[in-house]
PDB file of N, CA and C in Angstrom:
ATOM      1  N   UNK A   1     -14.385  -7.155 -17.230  1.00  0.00           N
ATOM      2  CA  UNK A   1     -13.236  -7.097 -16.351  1.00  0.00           C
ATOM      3  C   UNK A   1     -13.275  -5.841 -15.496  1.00  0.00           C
ATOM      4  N   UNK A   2     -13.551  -4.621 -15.618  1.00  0.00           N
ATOM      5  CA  UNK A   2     -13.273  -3.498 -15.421  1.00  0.00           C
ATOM      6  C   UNK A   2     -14.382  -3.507 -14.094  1.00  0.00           C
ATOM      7  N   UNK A   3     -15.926  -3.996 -14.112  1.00  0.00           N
ATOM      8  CA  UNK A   3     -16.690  -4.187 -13.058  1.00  0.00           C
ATOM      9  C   UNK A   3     -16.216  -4.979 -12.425  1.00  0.00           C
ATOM     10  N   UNK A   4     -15.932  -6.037 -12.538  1.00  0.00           N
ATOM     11  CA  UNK A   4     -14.885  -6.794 -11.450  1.00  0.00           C
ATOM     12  C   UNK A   4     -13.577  -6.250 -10.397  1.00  0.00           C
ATOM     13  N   UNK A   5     -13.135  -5.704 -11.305  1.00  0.00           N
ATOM     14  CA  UNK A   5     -11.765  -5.253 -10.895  1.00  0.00           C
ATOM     15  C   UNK A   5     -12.177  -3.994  -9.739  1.00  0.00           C
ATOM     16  N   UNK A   6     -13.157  -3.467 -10.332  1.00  0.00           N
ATOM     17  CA  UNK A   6     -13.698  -1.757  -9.233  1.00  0.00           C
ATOM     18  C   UNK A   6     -14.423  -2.082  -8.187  1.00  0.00           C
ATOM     19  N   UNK A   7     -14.781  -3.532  -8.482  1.00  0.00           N
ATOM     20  CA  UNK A   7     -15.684  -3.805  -7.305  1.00  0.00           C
ATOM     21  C   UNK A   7     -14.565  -4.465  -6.068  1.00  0.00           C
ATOM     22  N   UNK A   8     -13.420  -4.939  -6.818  1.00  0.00           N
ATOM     23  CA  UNK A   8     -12.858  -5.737  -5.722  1.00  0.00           C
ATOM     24  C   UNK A   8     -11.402  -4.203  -5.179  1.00  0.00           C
ATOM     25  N   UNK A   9     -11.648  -3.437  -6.137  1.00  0.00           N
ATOM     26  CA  UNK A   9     -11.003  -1.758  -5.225  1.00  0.00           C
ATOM     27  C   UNK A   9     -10.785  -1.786  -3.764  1.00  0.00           C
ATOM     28  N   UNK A  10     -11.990  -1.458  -3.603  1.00  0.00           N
ATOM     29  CA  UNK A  10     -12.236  -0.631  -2.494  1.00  0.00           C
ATOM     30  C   UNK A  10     -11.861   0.412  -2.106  1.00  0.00           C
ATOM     31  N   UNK A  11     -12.355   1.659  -2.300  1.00  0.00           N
ATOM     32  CA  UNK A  11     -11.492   2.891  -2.084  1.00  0.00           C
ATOM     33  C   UNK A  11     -11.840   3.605  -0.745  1.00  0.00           C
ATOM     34  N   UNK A  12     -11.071   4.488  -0.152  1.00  0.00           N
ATOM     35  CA  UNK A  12     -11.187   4.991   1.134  1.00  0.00           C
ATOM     36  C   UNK A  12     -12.318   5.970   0.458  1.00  0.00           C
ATOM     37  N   UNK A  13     -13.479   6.340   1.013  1.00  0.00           N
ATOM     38  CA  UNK A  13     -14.561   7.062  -0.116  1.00  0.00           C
ATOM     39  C   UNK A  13     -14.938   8.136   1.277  1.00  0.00           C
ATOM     40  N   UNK A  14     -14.342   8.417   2.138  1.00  0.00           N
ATOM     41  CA  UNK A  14     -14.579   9.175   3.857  1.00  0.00           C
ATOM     42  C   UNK A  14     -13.703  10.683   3.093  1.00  0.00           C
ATOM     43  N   UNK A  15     -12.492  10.586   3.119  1.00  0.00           N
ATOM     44  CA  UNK A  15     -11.714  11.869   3.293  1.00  0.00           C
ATOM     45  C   UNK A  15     -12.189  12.980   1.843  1.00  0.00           C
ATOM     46  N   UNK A  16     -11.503  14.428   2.326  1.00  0.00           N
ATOM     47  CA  UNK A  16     -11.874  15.329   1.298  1.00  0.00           C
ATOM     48  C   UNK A  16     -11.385  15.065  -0.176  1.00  0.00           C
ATOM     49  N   UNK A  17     -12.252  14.967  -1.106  1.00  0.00           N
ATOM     50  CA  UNK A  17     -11.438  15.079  -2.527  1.00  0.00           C
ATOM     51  C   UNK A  17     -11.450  13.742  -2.293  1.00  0.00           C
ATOM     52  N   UNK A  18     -11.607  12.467  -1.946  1.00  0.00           N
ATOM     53  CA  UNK A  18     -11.608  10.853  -2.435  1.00  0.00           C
ATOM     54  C   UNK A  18     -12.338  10.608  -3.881  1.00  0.00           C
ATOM     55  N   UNK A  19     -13.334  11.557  -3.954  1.00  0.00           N
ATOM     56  CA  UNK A  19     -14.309  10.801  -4.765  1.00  0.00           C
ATOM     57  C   UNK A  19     -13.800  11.160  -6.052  1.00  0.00           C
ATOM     58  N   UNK A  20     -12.814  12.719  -6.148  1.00  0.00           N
ATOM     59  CA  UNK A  20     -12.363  12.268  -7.534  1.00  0.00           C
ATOM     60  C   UNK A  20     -11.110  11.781  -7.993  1.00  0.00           C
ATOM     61  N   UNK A  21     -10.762  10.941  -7.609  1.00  0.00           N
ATOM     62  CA  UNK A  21      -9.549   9.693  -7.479  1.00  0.00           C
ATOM     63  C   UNK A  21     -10.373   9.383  -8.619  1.00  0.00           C
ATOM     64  N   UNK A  22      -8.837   9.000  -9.886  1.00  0.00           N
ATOM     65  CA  UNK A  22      -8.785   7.990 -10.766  1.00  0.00           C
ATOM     66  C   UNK A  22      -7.607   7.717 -11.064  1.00  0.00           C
ATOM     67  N   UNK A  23      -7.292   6.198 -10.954  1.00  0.00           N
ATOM     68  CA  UNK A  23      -6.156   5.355 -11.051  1.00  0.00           C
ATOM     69  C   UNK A  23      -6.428   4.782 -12.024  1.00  0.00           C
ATOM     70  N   UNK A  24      -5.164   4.433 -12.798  1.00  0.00           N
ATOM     71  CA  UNK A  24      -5.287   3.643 -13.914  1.00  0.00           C
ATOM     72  C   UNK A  24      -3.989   2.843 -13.841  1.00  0.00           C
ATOM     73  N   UNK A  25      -4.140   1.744 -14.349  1.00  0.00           N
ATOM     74  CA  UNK A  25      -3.132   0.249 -14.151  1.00  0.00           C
ATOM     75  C   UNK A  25      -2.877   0.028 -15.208  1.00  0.00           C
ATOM     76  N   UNK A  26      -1.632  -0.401 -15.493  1.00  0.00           N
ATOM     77  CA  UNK A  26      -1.638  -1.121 -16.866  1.00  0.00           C
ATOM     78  C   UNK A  26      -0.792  -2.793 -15.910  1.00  0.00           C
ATOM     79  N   UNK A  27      -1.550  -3.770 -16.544  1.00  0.00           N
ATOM     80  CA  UNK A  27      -0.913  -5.059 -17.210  1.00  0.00           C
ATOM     81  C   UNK A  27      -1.056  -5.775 -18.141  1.00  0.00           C
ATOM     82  N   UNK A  28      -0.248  -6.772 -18.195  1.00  0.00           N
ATOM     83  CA  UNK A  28      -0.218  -7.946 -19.069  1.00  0.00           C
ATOM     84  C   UNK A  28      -0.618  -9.186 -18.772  1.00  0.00           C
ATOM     85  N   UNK A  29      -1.484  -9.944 -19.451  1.00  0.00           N
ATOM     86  CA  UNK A  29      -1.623 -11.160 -18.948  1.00  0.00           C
ATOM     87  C   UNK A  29      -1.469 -12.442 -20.175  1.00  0.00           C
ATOM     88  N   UNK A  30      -0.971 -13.714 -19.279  1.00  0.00           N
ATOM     89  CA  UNK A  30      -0.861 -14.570 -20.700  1.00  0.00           C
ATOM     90  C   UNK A  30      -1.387 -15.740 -20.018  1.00  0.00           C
ATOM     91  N   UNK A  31      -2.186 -16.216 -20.722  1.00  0.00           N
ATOM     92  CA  UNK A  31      -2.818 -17.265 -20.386  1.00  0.00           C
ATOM     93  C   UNK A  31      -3.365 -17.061 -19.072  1.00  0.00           C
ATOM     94  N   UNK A  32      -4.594 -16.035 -19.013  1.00  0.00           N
ATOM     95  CA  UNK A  32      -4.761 -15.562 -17.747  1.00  0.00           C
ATOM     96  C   UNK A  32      -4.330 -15.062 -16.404  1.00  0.00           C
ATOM     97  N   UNK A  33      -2.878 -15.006 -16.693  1.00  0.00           N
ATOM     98  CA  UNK A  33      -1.738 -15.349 -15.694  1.00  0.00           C
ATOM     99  C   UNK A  33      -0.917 -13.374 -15.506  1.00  0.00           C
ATOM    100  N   UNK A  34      -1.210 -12.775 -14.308  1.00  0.00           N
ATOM    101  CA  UNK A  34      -0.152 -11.608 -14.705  1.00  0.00           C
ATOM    102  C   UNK A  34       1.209 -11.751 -15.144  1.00  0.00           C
ATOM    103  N   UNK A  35       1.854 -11.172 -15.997  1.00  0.00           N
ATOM    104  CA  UNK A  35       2.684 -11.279 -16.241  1.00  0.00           C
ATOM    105  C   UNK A  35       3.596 -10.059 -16.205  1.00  0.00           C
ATOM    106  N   UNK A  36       4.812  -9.932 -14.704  1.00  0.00           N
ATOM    107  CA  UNK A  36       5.514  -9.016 -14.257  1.00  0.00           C
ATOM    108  C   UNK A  36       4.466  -8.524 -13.275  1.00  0.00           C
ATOM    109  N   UNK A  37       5.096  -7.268 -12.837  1.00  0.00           N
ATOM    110  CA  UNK A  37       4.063  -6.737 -11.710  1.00  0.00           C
ATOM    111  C   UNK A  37       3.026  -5.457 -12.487  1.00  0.00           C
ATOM    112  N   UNK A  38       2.040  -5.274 -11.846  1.00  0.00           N
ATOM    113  CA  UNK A  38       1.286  -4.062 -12.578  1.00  0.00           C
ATOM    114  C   UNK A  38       1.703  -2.972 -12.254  1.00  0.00           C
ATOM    115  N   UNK A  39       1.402  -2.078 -12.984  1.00  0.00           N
ATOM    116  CA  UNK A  39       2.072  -0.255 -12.850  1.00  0.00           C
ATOM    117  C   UNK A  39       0.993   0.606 -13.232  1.00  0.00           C
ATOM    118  N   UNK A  40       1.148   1.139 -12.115  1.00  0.00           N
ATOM    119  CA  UNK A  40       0.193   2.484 -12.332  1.00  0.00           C
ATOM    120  C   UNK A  40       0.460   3.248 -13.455  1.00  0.00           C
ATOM    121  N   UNK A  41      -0.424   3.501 -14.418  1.00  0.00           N
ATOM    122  CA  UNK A  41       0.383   4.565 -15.328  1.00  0.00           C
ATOM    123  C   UNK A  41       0.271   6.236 -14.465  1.00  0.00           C
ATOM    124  N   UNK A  42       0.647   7.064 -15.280  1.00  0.00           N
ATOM    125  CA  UNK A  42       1.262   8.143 -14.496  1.00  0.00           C
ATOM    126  C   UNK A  42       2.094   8.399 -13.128  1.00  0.00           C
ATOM    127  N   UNK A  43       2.070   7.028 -13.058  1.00  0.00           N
ATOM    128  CA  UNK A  43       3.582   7.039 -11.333  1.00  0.00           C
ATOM    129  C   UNK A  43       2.466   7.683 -10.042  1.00  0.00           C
ATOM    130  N   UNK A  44       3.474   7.053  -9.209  1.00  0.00           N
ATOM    131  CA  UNK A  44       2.340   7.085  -7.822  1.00  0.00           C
ATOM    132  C   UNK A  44       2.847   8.552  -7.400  1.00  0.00           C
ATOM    133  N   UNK A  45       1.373   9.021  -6.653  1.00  0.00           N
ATOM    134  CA  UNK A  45       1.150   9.943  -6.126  1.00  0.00           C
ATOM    135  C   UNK A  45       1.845  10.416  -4.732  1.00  0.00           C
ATOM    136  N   UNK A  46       2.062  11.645  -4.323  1.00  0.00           N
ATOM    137  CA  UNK A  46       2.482  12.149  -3.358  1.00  0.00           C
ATOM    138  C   UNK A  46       1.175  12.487  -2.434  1.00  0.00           C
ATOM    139  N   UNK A  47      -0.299  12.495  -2.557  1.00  0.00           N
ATOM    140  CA  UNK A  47      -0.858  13.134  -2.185  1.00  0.00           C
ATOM    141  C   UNK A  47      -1.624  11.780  -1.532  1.00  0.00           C
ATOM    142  N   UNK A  48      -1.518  11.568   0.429  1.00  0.00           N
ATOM    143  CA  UNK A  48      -1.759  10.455   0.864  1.00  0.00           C
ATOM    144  C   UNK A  48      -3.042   9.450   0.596  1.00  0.00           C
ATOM    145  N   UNK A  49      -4.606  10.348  -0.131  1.00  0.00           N
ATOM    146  CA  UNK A  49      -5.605   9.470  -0.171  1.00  0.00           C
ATOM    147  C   UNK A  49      -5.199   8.902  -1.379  1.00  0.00           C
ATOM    148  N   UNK A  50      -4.392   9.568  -2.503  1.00  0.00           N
ATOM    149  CA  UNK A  50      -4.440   9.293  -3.804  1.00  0.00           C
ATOM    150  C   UNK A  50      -3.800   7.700  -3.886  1.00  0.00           C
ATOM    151  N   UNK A  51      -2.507   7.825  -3.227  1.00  0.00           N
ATOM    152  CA  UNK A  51      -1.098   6.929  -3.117  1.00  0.00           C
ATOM    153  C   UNK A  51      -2.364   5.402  -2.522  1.00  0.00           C
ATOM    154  N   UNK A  52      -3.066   6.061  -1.537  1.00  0.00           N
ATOM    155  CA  UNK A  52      -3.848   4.776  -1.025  1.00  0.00           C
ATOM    156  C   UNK A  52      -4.547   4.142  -1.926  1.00  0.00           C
ATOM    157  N   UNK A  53      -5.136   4.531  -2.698  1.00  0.00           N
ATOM    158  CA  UNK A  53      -6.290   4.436  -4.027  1.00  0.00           C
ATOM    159  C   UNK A  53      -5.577   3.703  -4.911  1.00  0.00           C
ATOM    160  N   UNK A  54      -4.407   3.815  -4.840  1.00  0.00           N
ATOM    161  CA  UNK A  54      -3.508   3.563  -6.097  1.00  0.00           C
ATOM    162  C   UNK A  54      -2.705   1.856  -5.888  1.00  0.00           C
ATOM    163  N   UNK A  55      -2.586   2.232  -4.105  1.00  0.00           N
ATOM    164  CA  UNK A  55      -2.189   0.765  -3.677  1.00  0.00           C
ATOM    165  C   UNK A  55      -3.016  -0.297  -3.618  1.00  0.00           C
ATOM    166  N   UNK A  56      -4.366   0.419  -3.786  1.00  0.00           N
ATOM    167  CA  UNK A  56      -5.722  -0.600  -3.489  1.00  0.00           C
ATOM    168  C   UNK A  56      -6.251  -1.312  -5.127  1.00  0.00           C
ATOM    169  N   UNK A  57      -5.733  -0.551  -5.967  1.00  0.00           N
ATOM    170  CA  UNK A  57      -5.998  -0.315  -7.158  1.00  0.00           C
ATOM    171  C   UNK A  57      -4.825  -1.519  -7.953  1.00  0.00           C
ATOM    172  N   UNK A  58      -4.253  -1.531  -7.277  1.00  0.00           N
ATOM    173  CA  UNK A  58      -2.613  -2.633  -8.003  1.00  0.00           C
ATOM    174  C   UNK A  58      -3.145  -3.617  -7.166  1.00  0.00           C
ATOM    175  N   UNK A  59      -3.832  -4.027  -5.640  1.00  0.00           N
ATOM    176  CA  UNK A  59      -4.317  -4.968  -4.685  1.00  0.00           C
ATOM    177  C   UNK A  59      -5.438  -5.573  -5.609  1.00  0.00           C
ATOM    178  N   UNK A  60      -6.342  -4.906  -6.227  1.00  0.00           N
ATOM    179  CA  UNK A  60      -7.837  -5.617  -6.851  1.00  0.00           C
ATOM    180  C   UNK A  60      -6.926  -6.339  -8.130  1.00  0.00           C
ATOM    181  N   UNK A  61      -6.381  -5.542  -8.929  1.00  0.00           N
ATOM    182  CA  UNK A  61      -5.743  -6.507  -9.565  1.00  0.00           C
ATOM    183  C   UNK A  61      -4.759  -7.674  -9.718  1.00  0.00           C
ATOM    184  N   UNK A  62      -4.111  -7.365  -8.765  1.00  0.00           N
ATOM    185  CA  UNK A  62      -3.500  -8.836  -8.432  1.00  0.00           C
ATOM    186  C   UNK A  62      -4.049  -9.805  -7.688  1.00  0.00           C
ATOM    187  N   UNK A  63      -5.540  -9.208  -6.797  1.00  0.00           N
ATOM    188  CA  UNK A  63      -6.585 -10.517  -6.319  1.00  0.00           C
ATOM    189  C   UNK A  63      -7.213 -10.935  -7.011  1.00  0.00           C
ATOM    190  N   UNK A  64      -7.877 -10.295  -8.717  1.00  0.00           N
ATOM    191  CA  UNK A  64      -8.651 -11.164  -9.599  1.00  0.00           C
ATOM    192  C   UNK A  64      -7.973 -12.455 -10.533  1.00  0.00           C
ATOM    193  N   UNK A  65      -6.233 -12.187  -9.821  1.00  0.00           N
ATOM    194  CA  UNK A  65      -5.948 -13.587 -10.695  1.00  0.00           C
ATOM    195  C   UNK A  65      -6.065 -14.701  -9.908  1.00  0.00           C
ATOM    196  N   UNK A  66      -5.625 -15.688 -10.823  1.00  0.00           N
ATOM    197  CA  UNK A  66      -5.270 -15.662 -12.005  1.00  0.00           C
ATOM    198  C   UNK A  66      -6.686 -15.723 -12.821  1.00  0.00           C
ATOM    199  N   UNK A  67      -6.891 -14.625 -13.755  1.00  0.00           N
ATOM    200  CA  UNK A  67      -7.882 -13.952 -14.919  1.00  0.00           C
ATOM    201  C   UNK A  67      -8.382 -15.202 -15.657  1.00  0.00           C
ATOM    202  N   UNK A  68      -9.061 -16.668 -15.215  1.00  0.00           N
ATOM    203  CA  UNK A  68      -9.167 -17.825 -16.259  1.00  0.00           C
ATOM    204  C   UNK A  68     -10.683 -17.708 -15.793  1.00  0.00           C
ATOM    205  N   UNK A  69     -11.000 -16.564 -15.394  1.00  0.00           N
ATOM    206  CA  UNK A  69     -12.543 -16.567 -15.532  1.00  0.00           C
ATOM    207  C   UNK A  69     -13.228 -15.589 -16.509  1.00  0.00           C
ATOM    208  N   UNK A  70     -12.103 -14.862 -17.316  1.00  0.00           N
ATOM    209  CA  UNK A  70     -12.024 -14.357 -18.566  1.00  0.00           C
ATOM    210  C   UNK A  70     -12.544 -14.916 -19.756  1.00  0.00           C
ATOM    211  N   UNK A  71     -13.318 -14.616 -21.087  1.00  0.00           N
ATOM    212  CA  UNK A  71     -12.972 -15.742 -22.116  1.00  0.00           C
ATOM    213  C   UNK A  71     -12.072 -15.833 -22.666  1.00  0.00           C
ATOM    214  N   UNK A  72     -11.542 -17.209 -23.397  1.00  0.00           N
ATOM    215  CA  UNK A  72     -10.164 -17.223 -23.461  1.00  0.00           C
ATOM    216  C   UNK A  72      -9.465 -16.155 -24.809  1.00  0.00           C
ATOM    217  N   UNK A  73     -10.151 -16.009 -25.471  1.00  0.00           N
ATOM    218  CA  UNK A  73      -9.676 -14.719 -26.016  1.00  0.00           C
ATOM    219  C   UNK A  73      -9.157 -13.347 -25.202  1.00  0.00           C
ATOM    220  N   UNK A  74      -9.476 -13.209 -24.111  1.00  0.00           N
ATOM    221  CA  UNK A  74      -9.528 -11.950 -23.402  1.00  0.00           C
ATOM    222  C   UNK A  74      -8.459 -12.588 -22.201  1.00  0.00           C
ATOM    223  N   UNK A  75      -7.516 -13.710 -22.211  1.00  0.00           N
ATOM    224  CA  UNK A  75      -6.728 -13.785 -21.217  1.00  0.00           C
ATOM    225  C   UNK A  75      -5.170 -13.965 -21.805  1.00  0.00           C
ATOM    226  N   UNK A  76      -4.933 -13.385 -22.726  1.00  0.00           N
ATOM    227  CA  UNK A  76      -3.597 -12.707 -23.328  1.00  0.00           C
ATOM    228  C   UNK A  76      -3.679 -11.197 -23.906  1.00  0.00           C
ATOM    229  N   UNK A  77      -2.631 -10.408 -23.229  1.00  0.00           N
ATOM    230  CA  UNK A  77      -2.987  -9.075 -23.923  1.00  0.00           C
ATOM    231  C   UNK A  77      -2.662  -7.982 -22.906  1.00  0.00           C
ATOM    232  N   UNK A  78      -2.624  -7.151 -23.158  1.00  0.00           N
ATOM    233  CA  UNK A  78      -2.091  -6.121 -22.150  1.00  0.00           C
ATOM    234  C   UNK A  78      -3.599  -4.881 -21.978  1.00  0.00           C
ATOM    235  N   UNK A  79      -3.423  -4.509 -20.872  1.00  0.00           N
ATOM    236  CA  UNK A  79      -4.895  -4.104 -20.674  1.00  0.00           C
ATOM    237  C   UNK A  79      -4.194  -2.806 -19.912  1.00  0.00           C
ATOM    238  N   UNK A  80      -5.296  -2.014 -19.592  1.00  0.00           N
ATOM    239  CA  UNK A  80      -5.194  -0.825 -18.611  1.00  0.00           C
ATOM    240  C   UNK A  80      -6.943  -0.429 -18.125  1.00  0.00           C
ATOM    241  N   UNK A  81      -7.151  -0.680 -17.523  1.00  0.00           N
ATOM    242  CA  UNK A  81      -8.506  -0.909 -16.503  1.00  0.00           C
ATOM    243  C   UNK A  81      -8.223   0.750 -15.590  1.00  0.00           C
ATOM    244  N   UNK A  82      -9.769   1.298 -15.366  1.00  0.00           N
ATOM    245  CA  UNK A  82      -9.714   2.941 -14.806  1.00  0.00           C
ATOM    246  C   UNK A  82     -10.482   2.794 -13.451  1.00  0.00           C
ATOM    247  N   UNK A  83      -9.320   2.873 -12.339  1.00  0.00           N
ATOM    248  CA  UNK A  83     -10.822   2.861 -11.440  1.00  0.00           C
ATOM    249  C   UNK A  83     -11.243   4.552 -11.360  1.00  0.00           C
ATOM    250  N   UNK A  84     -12.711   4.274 -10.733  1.00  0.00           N
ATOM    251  CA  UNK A  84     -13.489   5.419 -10.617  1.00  0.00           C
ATOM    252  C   UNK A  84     -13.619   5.411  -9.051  1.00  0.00           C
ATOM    253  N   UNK A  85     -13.309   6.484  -8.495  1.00  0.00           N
ATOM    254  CA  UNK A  85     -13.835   6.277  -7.053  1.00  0.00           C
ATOM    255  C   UNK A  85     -15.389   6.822  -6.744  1.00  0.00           C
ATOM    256  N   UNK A  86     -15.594   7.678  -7.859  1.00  0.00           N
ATOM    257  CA  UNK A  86     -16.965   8.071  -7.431  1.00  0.00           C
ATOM    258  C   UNK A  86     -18.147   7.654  -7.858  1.00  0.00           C
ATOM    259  N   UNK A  87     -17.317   6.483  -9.463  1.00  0.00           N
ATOM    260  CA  UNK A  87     -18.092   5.335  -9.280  1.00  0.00           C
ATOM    261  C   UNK A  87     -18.559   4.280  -8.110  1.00  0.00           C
ATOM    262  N   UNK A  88     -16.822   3.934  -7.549  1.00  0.00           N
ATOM    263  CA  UNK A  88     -16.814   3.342  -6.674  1.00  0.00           C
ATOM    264  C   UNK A  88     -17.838   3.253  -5.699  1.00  0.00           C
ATOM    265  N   UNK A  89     -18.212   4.592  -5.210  1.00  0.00           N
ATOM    266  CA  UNK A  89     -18.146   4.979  -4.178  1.00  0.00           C
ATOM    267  C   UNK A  89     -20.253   5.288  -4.003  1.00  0.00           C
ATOM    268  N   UNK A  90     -20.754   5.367  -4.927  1.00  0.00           N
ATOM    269  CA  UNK A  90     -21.678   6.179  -5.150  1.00  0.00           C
ATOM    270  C   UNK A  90     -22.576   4.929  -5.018  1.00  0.00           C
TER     271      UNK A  90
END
């Protein structure tokens, strides 16, 4: 999930300090399905590349649903997925 999810990111990887952006998400999913909206853990940023990273970061995850390309063990459960930007990015 986590290569999926970073690949469908996309992070702004141009401005100073992008590359060490890390966002982290938490959701829930049931029956592959999000369930409620996702949340950044630690609350969104004031600092404009970060806040972007973070919106792009809640965007990859709500485009990989609905998650039924999961196995079905792995599509109930609450998760928190890390993007890396300099993974991302590199």
């Amino acid at each position: 999930m986590g290569q999926r999810l970073q690949r469908l990111w996309r992070p702004n990887c141009g401005p100073d300090g992008a590359l060490a952006v890390n966002v982290r998400v938490r959701f829930r999913l049931n029956g592959g399905r999000i369930q409620g909206a996702p949340e950044l853990i630690g609350g969104q940023s004031d600092d404009g590349v970060v806040r972007a990273a973070q919106e792009r970061a809640l965007a990859a995850v709500r485009s990989a649903a609905p998650y039924d390309w999961l196995p079905q063990e792995l599509q109930n459960g609450d998760f928190q997925p890390s993007f890396n930007a300099e993974q991302a990015c590199g």
